[in-house]
Protein backbone atom coordinates (compact mmCIF):
# COMPACT_ATOMS: atom_id res chain seq x y z
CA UNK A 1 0.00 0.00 0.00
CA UNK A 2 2.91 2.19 0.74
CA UNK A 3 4.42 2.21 -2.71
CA UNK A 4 1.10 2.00 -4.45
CA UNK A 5 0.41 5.33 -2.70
CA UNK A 6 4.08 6.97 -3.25
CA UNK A 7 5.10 5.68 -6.63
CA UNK A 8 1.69 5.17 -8.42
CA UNK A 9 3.93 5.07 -11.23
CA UNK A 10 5.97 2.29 -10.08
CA UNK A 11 2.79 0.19 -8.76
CA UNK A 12 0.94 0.41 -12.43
CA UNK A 13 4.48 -0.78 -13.93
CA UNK A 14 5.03 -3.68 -11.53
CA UNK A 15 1.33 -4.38 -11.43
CA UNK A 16 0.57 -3.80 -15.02
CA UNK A 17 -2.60 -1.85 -14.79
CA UNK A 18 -2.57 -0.17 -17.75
CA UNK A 19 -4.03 -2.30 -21.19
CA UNK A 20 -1.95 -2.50 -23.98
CA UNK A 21 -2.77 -0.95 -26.82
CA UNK A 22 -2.60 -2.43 -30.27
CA UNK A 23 -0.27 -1.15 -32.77
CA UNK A 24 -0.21 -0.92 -36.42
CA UNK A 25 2.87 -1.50 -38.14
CA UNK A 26 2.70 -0.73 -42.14
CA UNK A 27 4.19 -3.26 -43.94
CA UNK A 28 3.72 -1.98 -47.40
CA UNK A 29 8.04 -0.97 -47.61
CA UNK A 30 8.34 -4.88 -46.78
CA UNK A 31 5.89 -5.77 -49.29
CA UNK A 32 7.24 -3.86 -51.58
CA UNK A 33 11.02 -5.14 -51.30
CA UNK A 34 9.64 -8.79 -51.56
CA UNK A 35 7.56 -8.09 -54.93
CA UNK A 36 11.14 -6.43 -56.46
CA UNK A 37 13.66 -9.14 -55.23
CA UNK A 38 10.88 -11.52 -57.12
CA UNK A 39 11.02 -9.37 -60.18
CA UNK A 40 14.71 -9.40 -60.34
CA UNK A 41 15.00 -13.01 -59.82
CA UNK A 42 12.34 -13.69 -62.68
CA UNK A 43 14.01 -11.35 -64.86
CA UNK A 44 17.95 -13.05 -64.24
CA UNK A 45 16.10 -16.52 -64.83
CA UNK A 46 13.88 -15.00 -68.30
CA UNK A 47 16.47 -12.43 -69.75
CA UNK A 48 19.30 -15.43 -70.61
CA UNK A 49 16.48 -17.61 -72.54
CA UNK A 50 15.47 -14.88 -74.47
CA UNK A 51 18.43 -13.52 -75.62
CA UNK A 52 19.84 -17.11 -77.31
């Protein structure tokens, strides 16, 4: 009761009180990396059977 009443702060951190609260995390730089490493890698496989 003591530290709940001196260092509410510590209490709710020790306690966990507070809810988390959902993030959102944008993934459209990731997407976007994974869609041009496929590119490349279909164009290094298509480019050399085209050009014979």
């Amino acid at each position: 009761m003591l530290i709940r009443r001196r260092f509410p702060w510590l209490y709710d951190r020790i306690a966990g009180n507070k809810p988390q609260q959902p993030t959102f995390v944008p993934h459209w730089q990731l997407m976007g990396m994974i869609a041009l490493a496929v590119l490349v890698i279909l164009l290094a496989i298509l480019i050399p059977l085209f050009n014979q």
